[in-house]
PDB file of N, CA and C in Angstrom:
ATOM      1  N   UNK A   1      14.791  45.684 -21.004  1.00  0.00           N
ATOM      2  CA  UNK A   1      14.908  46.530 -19.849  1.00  0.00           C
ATOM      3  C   UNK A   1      13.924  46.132 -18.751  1.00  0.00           C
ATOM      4  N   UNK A   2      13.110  45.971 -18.918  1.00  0.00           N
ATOM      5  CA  UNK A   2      11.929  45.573 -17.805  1.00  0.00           C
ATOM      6  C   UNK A   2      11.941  43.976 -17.914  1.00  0.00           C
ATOM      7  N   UNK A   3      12.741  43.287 -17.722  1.00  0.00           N
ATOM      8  CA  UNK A   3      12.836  41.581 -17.826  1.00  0.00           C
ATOM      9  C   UNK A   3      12.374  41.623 -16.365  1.00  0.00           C
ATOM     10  N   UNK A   4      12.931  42.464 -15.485  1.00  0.00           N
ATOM     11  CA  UNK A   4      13.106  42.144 -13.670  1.00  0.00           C
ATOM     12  C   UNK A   4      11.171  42.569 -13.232  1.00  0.00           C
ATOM     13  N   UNK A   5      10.757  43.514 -14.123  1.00  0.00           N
ATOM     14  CA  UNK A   5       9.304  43.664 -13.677  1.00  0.00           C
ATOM     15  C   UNK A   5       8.767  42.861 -14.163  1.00  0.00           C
ATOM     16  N   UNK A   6       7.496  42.549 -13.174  1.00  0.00           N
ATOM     17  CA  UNK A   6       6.943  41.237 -13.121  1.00  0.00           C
ATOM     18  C   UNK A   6       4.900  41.819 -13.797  1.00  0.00           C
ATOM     19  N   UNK A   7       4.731  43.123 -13.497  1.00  0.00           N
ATOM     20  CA  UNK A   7       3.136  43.189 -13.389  1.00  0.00           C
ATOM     21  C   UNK A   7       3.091  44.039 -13.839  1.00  0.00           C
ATOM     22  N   UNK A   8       2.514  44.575 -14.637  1.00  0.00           N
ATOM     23  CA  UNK A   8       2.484  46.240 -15.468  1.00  0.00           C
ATOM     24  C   UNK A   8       0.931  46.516 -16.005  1.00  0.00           C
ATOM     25  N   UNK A   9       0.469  47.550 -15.345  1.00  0.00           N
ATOM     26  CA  UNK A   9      -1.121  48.194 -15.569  1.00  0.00           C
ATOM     27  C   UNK A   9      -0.182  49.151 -16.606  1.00  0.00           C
ATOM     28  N   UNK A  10      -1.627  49.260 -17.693  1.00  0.00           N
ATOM     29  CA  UNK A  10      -1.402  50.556 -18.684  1.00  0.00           C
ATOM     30  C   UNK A  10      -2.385  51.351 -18.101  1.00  0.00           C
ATOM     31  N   UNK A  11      -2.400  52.474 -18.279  1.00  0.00           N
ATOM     32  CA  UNK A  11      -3.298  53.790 -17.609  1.00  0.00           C
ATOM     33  C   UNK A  11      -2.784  54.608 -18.765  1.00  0.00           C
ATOM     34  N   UNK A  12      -4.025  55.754 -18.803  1.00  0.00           N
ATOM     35  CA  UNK A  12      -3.779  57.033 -19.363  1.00  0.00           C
ATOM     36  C   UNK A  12      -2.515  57.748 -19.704  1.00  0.00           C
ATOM     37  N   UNK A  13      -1.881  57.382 -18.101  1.00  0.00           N
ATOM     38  CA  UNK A  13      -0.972  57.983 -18.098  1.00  0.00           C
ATOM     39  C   UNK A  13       0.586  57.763 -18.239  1.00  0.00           C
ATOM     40  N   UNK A  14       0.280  56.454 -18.804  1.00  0.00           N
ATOM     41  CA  UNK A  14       1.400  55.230 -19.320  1.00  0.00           C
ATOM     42  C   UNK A  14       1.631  54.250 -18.786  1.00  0.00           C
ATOM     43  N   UNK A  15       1.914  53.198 -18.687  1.00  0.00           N
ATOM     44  CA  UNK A  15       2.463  52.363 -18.208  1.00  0.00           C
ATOM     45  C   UNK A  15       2.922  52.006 -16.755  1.00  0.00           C
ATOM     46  N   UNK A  16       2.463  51.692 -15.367  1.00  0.00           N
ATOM     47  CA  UNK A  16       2.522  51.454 -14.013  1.00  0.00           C
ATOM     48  C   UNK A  16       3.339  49.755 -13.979  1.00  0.00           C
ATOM     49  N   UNK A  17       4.575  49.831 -13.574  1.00  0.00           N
ATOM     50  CA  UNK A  17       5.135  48.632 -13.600  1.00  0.00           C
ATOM     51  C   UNK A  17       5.774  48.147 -12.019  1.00  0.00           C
ATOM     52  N   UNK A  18       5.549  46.930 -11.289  1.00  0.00           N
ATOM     53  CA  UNK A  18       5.647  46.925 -10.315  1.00  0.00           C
ATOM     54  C   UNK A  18       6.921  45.526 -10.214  1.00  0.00           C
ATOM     55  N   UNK A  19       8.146  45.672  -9.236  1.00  0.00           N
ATOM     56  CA  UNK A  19       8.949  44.740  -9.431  1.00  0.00           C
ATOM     57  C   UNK A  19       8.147  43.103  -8.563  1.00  0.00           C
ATOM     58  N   UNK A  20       8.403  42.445  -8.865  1.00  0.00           N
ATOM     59  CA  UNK A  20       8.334  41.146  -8.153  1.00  0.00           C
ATOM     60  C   UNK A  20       7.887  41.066  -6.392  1.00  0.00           C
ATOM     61  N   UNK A  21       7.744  40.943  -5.703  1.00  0.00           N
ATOM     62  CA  UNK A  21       7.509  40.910  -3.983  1.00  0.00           C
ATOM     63  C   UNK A  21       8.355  39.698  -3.278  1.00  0.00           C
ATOM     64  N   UNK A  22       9.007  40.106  -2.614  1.00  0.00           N
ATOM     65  CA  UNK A  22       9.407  38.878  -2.024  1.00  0.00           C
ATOM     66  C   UNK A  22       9.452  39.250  -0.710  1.00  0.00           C
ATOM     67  N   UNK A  23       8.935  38.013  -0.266  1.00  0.00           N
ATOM     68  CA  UNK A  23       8.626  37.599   1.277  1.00  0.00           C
ATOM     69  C   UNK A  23       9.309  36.885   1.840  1.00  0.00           C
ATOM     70  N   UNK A  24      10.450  36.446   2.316  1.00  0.00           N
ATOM     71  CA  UNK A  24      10.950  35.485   3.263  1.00  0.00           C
ATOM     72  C   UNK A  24      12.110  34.996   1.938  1.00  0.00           C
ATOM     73  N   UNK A  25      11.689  33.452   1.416  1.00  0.00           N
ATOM     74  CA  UNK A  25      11.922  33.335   0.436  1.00  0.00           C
ATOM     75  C   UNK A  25      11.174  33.045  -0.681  1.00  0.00           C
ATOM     76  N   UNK A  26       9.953  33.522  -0.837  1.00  0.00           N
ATOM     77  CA  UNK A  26       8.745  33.045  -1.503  1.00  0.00           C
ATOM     78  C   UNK A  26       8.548  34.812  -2.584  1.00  0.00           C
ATOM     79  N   UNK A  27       8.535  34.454  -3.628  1.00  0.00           N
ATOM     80  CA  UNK A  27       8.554  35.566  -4.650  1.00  0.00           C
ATOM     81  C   UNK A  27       6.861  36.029  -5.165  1.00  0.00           C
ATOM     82  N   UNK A  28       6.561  36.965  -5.129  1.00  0.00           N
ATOM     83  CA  UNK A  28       4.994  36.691  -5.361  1.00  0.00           C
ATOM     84  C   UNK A  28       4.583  38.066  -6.828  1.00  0.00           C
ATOM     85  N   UNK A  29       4.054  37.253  -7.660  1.00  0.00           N
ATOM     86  CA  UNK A  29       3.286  38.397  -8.826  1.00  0.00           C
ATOM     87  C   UNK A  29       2.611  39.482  -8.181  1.00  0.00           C
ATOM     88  N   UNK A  30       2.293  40.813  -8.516  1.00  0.00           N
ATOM     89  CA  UNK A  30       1.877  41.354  -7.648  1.00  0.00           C
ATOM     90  C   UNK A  30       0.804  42.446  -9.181  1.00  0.00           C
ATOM     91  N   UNK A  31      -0.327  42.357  -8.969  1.00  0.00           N
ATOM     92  CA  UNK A  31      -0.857  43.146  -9.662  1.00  0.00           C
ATOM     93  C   UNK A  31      -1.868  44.560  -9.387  1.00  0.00           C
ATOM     94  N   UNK A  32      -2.319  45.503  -9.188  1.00  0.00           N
ATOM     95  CA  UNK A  32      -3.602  46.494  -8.702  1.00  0.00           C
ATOM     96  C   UNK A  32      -4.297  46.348  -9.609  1.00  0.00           C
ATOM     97  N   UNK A  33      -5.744  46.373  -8.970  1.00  0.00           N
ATOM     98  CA  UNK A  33      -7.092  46.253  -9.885  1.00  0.00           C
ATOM     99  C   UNK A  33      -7.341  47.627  -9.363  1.00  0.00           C
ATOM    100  N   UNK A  34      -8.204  48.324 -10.345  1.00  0.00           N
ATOM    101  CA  UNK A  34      -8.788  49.796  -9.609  1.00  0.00           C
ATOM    102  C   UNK A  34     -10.152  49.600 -10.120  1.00  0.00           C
ATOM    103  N   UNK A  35     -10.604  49.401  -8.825  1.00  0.00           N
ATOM    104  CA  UNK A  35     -12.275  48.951  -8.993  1.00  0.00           C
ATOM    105  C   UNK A  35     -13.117  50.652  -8.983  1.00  0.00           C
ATOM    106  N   UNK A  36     -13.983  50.941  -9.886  1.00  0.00           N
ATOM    107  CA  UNK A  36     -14.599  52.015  -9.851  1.00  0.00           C
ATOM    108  C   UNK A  36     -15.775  52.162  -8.319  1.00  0.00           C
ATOM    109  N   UNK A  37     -16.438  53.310  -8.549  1.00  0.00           N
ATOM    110  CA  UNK A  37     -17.106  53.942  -7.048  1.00  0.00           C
ATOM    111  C   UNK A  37     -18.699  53.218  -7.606  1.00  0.00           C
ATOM    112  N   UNK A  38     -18.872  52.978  -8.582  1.00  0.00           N
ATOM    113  CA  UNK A  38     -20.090  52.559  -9.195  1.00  0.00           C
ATOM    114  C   UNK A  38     -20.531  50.709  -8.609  1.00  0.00           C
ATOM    115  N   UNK A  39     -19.412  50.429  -8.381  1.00  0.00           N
ATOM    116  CA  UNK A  39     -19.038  48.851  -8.225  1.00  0.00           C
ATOM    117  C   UNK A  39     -19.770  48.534  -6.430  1.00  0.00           C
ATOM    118  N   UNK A  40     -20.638  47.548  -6.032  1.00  0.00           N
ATOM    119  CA  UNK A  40     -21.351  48.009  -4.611  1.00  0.00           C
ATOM    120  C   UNK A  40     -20.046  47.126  -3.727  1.00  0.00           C
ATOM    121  N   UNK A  41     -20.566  46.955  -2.544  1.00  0.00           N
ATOM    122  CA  UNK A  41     -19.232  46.080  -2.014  1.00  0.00           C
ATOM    123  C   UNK A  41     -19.143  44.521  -2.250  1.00  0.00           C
ATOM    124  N   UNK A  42     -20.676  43.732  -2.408  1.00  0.00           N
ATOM    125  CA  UNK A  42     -20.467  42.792  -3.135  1.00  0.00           C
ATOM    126  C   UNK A  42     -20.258  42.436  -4.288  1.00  0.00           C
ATOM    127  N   UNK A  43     -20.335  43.118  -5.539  1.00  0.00           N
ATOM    128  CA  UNK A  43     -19.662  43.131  -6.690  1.00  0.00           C
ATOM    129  C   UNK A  43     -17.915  42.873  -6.468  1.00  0.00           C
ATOM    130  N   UNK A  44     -17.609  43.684  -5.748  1.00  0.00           N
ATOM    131  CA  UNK A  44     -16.017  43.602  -5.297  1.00  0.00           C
ATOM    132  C   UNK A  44     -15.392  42.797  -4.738  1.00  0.00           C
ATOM    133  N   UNK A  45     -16.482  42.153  -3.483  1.00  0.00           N
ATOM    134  CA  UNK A  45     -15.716  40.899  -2.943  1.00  0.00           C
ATOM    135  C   UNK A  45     -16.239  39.640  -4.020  1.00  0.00           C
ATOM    136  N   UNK A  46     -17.420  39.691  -5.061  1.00  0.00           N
ATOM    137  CA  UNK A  46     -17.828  37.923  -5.729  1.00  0.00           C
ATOM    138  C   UNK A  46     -16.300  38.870  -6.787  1.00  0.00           C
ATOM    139  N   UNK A  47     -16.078  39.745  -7.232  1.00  0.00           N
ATOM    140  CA  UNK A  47     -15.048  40.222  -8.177  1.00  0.00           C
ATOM    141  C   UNK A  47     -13.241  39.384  -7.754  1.00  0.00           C
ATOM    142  N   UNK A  48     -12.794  39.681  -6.442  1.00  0.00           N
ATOM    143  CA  UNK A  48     -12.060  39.288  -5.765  1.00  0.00           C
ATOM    144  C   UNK A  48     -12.033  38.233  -5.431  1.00  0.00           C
ATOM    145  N   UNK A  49     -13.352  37.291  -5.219  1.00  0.00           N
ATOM    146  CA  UNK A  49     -13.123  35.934  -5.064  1.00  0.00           C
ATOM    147  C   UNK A  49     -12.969  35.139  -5.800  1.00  0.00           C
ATOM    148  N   UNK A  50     -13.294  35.743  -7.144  1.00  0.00           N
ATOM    149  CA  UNK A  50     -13.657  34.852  -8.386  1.00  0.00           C
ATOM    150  C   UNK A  50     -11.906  34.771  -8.556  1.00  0.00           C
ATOM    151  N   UNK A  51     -11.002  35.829  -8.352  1.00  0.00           N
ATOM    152  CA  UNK A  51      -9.718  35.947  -9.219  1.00  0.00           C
ATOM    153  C   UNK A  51      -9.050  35.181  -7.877  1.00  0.00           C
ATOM    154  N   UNK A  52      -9.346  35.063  -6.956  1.00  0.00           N
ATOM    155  CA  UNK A  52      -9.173  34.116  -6.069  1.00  0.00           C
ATOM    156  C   UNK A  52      -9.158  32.563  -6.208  1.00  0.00           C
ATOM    157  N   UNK A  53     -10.170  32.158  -6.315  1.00  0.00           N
ATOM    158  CA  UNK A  53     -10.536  30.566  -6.996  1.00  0.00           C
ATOM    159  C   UNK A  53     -10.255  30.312  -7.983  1.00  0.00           C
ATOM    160  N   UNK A  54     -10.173  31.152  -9.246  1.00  0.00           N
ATOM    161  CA  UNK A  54      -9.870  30.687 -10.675  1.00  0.00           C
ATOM    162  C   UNK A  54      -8.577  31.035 -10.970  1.00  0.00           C
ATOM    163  N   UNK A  55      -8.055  31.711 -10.391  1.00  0.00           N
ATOM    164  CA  UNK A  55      -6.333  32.602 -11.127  1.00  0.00           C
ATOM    165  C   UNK A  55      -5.468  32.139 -10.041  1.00  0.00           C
ATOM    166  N   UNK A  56      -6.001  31.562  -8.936  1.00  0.00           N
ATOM    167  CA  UNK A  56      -4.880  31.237  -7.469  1.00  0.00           C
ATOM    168  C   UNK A  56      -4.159  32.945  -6.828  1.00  0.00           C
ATOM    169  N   UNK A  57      -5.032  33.995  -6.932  1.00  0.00           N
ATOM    170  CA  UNK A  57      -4.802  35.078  -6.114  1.00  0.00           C
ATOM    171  C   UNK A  57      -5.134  35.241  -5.098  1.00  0.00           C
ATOM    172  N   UNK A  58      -4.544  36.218  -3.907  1.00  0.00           N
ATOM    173  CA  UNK A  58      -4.634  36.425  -2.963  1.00  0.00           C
ATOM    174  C   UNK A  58      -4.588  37.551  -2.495  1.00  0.00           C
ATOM    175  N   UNK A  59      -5.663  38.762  -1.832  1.00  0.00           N
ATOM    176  CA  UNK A  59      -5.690  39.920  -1.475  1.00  0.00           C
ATOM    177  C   UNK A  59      -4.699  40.250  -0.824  1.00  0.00           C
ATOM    178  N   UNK A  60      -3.704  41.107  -1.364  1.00  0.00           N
ATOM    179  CA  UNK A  60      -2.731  41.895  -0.235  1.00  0.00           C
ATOM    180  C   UNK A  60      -3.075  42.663   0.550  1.00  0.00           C
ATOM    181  N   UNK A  61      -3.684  43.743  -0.540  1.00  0.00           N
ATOM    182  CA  UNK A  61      -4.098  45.046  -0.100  1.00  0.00           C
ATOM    183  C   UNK A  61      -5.306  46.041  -0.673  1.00  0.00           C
ATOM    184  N   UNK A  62      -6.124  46.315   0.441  1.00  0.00           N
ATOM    185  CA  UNK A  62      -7.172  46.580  -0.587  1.00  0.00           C
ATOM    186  C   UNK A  62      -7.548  48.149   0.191  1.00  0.00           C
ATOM    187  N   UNK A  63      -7.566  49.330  -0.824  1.00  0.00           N
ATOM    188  CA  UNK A  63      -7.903  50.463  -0.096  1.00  0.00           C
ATOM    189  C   UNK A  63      -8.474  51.003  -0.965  1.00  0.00           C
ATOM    190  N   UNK A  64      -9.497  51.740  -0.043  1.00  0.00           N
ATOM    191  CA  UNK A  64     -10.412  53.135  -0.715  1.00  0.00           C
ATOM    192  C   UNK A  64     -10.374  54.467  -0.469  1.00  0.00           C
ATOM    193  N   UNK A  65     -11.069  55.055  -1.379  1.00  0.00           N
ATOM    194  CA  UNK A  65     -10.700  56.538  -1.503  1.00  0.00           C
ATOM    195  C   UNK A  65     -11.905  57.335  -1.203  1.00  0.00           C
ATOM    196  N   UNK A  66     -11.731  58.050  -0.920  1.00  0.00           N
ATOM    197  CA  UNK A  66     -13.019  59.300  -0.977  1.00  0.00           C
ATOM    198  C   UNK A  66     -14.348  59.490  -1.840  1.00  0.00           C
ATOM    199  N   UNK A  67     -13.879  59.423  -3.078  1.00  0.00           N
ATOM    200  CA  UNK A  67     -14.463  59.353  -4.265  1.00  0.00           C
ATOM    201  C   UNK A  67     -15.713  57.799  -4.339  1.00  0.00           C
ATOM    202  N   UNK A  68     -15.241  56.960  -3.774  1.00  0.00           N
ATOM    203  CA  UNK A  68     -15.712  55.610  -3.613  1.00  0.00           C
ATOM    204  C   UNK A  68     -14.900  55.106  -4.496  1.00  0.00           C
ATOM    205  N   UNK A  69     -13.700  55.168  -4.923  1.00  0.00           N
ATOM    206  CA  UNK A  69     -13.326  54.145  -6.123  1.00  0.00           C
ATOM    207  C   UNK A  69     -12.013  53.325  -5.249  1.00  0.00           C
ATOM    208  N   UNK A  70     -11.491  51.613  -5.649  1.00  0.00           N
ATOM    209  CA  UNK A  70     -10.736  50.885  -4.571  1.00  0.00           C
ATOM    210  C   UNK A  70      -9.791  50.549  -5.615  1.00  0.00           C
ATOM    211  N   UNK A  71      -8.755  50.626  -4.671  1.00  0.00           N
ATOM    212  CA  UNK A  71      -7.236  49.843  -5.702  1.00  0.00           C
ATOM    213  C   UNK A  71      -7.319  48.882  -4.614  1.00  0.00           C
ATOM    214  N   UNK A  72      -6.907  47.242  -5.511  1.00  0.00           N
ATOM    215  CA  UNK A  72      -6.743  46.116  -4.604  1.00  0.00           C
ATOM    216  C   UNK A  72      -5.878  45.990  -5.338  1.00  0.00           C
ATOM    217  N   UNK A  73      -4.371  45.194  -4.416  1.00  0.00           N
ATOM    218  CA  UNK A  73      -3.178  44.494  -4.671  1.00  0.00           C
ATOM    219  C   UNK A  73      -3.577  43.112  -4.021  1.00  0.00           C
ATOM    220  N   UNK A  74      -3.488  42.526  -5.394  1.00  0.00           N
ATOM    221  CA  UNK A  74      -3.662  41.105  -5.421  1.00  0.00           C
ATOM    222  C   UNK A  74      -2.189  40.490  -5.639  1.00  0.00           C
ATOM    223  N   UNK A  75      -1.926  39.340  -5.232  1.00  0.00           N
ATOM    224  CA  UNK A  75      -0.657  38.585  -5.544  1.00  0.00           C
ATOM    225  C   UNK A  75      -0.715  36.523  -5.722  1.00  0.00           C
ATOM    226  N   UNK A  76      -0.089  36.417  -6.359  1.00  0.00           N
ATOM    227  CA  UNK A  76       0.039  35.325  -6.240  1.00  0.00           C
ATOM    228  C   UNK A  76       1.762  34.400  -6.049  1.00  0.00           C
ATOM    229  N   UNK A  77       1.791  33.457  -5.790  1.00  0.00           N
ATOM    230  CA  UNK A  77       3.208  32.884  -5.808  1.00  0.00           C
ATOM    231  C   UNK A  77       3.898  32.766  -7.188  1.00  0.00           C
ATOM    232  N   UNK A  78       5.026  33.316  -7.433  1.00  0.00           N
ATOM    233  CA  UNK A  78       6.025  32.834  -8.406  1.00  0.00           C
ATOM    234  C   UNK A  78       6.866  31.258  -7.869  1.00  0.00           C
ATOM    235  N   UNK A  79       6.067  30.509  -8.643  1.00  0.00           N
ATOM    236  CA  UNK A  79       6.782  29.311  -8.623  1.00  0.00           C
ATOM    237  C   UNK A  79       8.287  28.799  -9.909  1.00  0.00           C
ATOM    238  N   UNK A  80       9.575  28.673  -9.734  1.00  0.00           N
ATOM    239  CA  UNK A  80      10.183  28.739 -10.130  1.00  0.00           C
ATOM    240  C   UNK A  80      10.633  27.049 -10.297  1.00  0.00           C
ATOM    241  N   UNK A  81      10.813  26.961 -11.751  1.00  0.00           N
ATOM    242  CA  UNK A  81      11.227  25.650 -11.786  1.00  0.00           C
ATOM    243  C   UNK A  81      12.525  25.544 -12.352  1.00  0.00           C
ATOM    244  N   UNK A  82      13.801  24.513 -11.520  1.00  0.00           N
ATOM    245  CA  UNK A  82      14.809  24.769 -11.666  1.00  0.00           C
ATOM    246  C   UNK A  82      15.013  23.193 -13.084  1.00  0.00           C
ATOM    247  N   UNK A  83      16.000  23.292 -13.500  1.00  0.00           N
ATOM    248  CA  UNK A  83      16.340  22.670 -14.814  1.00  0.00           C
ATOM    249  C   UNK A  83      17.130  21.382 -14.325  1.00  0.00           C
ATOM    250  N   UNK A  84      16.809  20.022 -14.481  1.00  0.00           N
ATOM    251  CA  UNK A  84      17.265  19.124 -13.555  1.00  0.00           C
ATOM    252  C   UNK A  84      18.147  18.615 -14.504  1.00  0.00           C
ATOM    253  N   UNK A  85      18.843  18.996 -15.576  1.00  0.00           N
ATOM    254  CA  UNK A  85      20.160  18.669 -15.988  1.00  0.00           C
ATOM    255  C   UNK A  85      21.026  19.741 -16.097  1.00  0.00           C
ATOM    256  N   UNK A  86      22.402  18.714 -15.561  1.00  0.00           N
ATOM    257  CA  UNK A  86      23.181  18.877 -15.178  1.00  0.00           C
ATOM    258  C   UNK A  86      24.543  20.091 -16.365  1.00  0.00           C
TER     259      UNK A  86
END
């Protein structure tokens, strides 16, 4: 049933599953990190850069809350390789 979802956080409150992203024609993984209020702002960006340089991610979206705690949507490219026989 979930073949078409691509990124799935478990939480408390079960399972958060997000479909694929597509942009133009470029398909992209799409995951949320939920960084706690304890975390300072450089913890978050060497946190974000690291999954940047080592995993090939890229910040979509990054927002905060009241509380101090941040959900970032990170993504990367789905590269699709097609089967060269015929």
């Amino acid at each position: 049933m979930h073949e078409s979802w691509i990124a799935c956080l478990i939480t408390l409150e079960g399972p958060l599953c997000w479909p694929p992203m597509a942009v133009g024609r470029v398909e992209y993984q799409v995951e949320r990190v939920r960084l706690g209020p304890h975390l300072s702002r450089n913890a978050v960006r060497q946190l974000l850069t690291d999954h940047a340089e080592y995993g090939g991610w890229e910040l979509a979206r990054l927002r905060r809350y009241r509380d101090g705690t941040r959900d970032a949507w990170i993504r990367r490219k789905i590269i699709r390789v097609r089967s060269s026989q015929s």
